[in-house]
Protein backbone atom coordinates (compact mmCIF):
# COMPACT_ATOMS: atom_id res chain seq x y z
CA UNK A 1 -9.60 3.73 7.40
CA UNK A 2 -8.34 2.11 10.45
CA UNK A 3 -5.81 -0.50 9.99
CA UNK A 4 -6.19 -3.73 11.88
CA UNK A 5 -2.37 -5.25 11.16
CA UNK A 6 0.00 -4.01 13.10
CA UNK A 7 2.14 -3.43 10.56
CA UNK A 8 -0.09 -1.10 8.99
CA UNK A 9 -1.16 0.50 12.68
CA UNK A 10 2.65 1.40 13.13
CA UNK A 11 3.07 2.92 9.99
CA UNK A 12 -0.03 5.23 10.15
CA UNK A 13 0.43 6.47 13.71
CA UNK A 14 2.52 9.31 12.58
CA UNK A 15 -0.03 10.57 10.14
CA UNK A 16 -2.56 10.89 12.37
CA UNK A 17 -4.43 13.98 13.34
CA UNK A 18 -7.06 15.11 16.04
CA UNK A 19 -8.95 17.29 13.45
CA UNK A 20 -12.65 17.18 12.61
CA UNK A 21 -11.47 18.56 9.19
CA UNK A 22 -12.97 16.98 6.05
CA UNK A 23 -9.65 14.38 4.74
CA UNK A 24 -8.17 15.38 1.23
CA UNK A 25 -8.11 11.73 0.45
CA UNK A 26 -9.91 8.56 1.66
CA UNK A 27 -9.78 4.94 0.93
CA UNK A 28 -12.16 2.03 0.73
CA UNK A 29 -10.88 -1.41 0.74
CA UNK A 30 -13.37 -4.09 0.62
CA UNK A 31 -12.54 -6.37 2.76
CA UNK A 32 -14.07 -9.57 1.77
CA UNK A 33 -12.36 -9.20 -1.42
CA UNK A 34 -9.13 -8.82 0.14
CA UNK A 35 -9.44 -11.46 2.01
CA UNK A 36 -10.36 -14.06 -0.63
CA UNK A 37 -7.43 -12.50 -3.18
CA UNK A 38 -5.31 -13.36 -0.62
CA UNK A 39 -5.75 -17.31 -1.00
CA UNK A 40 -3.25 -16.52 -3.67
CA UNK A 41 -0.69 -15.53 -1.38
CA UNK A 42 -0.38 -18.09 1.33
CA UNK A 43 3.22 -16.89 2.05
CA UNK A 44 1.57 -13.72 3.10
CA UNK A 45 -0.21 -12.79 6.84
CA UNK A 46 -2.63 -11.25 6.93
CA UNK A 47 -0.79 -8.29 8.18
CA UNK A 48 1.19 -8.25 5.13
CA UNK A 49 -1.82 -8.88 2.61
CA UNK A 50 -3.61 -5.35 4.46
CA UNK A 51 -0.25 -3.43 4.44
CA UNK A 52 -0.07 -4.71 0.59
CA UNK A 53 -3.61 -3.99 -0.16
CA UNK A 54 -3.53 -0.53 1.45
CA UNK A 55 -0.85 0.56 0.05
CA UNK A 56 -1.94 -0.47 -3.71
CA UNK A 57 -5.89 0.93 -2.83
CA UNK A 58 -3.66 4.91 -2.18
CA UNK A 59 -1.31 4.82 -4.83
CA UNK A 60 -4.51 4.18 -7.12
CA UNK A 61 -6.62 6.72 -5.34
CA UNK A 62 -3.36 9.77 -5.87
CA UNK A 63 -3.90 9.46 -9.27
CA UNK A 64 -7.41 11.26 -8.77
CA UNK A 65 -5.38 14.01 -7.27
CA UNK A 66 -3.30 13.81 -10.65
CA UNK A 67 -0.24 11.94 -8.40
CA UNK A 68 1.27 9.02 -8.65
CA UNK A 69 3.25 6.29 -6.71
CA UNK A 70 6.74 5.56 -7.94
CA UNK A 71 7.63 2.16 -6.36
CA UNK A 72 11.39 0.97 -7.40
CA UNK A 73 14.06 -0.80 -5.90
CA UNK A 74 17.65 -0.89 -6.81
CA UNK A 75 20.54 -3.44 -6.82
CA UNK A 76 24.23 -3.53 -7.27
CA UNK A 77 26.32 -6.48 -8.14
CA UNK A 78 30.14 -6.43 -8.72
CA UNK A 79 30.16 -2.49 -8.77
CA UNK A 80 27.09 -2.46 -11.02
CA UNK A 81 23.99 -1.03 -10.48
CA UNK A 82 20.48 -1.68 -12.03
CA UNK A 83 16.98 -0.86 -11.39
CA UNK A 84 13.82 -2.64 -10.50
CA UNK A 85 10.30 -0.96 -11.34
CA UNK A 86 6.75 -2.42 -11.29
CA UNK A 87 3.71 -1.36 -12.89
CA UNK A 88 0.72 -0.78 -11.37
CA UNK A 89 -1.57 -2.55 -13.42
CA UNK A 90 -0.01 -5.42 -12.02
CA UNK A 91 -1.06 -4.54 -8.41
């Protein structure tokens, strides 16, 4: 998939090859439905809503590869720290 956000350029430039070789994993984001799920989320650019959208679309696809994305975040507050995790049935 080419990315068209540069956000999402940036970040796959480093994983790119020059191979002809078949990809262990590929991705297909429709992009008409992206783009009217994202009327939800007029905060968001564009940029964000791909980079978003993307990186839901792979952490759904690694479970066919019996992986999975672990997406957490962590906080402390007066010397006390607690976690943050999301489900992915909540995209």
């Amino acid at each position: 998939m080419d990315g068209t956000g540069k956000t999402l350029q940036k970040l796959m430039k480093p994983y790119g090859t020059n191979t002809n070789e078949k990809a262990d994993i590929t991705m297909s984001i429709d992009r008409e439905k992206m783009n009217k799920t994202r009327e939800n989320y007029p905060h968001l650019s564009p940029d964000e809503w791909e980079y978003i959208q993307t990186g839901y679309a792979f952490a759904c696809k690694l479970l066919d590869f019996d992986g999975f994305c672990l997406h957490a975040s962590a906080v402390a507050l007066d010397g006390r720290a607690g976690s943050i995790f999301r489900s992915l049935r909540y995209g």
